[in-house]
C-alpha atoms as a PDB file:
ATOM      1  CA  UNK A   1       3.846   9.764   7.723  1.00  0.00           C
ATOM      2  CA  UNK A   2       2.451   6.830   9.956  1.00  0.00           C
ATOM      3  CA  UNK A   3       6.318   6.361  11.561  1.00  0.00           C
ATOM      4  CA  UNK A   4       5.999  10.331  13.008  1.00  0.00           C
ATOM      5  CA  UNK A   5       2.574   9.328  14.017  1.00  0.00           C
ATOM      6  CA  UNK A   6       3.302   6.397  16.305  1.00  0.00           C
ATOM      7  CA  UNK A   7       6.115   8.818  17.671  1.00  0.00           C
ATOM      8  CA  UNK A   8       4.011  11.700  18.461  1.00  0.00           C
ATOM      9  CA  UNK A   9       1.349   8.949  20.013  1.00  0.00           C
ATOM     10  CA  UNK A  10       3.689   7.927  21.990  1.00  0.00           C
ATOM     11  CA  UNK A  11       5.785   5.264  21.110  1.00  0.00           C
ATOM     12  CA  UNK A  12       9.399   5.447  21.592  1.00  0.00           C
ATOM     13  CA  UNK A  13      11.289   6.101  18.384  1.00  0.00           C
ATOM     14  CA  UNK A  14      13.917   3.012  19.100  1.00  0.00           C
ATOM     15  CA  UNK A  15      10.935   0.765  18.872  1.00  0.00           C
ATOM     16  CA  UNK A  16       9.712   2.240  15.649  1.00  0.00           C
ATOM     17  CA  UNK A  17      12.628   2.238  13.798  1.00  0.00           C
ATOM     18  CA  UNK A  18      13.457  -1.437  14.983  1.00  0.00           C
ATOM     19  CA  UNK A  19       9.909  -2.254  13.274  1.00  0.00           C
ATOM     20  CA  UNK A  20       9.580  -0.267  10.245  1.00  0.00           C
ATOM     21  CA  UNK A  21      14.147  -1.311   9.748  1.00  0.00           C
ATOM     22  CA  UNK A  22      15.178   2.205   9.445  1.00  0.00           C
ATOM     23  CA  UNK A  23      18.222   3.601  10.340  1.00  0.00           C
ATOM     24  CA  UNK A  24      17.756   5.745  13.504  1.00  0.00           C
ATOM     25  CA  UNK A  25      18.636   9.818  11.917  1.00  0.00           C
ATOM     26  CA  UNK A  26      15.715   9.231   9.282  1.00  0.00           C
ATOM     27  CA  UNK A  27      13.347   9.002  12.057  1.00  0.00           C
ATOM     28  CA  UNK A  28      14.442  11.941  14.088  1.00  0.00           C
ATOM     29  CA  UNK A  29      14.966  13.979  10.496  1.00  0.00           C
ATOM     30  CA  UNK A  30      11.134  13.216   9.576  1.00  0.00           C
ATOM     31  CA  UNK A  31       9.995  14.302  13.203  1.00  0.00           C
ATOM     32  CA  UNK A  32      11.793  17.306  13.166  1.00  0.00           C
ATOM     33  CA  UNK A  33      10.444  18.312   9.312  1.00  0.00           C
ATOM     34  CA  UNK A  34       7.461  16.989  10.418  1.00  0.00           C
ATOM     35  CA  UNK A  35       7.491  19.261  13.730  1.00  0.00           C
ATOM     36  CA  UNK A  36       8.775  22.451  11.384  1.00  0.00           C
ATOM     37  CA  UNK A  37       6.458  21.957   8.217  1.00  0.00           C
ATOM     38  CA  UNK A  38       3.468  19.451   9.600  1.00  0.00           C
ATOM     39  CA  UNK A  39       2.567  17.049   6.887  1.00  0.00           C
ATOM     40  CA  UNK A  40       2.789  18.802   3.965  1.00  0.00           C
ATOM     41  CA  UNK A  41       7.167  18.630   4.772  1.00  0.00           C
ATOM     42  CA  UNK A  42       6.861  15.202   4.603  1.00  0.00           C
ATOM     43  CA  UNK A  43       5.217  14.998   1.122  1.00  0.00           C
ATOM     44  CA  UNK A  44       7.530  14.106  -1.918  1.00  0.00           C
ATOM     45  CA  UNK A  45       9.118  16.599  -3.440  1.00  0.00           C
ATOM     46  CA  UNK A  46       9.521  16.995  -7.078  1.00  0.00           C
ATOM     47  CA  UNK A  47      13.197  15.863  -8.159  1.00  0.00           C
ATOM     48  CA  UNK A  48      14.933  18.897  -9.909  1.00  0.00           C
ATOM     49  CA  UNK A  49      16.016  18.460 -13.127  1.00  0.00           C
ATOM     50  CA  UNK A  50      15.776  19.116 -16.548  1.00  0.00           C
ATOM     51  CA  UNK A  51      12.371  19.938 -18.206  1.00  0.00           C
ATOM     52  CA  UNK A  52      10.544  17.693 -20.152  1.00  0.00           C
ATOM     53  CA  UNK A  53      10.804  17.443 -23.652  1.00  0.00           C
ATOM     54  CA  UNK A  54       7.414  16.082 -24.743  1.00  0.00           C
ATOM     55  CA  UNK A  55       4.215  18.558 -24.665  1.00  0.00           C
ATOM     56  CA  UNK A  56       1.860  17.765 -21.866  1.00  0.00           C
ATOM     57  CA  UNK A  57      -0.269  16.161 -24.664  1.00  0.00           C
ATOM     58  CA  UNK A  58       3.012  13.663 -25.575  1.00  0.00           C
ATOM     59  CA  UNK A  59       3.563  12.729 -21.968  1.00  0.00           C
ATOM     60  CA  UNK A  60      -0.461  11.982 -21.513  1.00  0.00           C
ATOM     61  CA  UNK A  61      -0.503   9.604 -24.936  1.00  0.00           C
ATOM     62  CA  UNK A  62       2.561   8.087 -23.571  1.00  0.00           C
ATOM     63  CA  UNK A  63       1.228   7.494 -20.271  1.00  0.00           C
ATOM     64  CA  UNK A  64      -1.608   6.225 -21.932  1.00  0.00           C
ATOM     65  CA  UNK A  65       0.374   3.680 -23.704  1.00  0.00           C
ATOM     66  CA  UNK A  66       2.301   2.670 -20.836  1.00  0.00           C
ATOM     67  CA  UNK A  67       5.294   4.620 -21.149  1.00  0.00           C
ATOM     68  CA  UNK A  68       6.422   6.393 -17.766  1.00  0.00           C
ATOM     69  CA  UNK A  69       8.816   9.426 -17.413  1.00  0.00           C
ATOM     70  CA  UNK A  70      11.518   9.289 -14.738  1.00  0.00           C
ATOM     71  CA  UNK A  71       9.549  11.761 -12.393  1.00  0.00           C
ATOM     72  CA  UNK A  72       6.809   9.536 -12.555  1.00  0.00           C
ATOM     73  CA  UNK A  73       9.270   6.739 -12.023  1.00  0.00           C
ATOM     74  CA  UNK A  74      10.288   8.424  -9.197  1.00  0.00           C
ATOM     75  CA  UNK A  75       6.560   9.044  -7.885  1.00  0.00           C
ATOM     76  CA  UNK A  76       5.975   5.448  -8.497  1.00  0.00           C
ATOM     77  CA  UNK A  77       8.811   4.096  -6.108  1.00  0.00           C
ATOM     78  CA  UNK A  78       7.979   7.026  -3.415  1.00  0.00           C
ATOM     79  CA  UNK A  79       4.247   5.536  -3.323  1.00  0.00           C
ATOM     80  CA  UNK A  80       5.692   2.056  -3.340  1.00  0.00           C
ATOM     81  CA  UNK A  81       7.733   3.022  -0.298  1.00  0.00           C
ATOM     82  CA  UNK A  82       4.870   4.659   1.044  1.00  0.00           C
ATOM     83  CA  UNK A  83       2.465   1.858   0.232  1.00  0.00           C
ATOM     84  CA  UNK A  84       5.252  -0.898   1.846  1.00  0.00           C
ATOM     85  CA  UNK A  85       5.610   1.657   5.278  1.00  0.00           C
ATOM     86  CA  UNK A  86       1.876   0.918   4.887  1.00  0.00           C
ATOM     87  CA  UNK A  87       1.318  -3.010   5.343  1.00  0.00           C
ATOM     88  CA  UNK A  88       4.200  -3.330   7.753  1.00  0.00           C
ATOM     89  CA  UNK A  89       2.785  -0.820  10.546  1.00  0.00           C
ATOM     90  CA  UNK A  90      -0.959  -3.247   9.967  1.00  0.00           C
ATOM     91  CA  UNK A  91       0.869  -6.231  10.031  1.00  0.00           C
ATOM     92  CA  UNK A  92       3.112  -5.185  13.317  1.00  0.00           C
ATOM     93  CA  UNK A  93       1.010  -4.296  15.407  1.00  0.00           C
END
């Protein structure tokens, strides 16, 4: 995550969470996961639920056709997030 980054490079947590408009325990959550786990903590998780009822097959026409599941929903707004995190940190610097 590029906010943990600019942390471990230095830069004072206040100043990154003032950039990026966090709130100030999600940075010092990520750094410690991040500290604990590396990267691969910070990855999305999968969000527990109930199984899918279409066959892999089902889901892949669907996708196909433009029709998205919640997970990949979810997936979608995580990357969006990730995507927005992105831009910011390039265009504040």
């Amino acid at each position: 995550m590029p906010a943990v980054k600019r942390v471990e490079a230095g830069e004072s947590p206040e100043d990154v969470i003032r950039t990026l408009a966090f709130s100030r325990p999600h940075i010092y959550e990520w750094f410690a996961a991040y500290r604990g786990g590396g990267i691969q903590a910070l990855r999305v998780k999968a969000i527990p639920g109930r199984p899918a009822k279409l066959s892999s097959d089902a889901m892949r026409f669907d996708n196909a056709m433009g029709v998205s599941t919640p997970d990949q929903q979810a997936d979608c707004t995580s990357n969006a997030i990730l995507t927005i995190i992105w831009i910011l940190e390039r265009h504040t610097k």
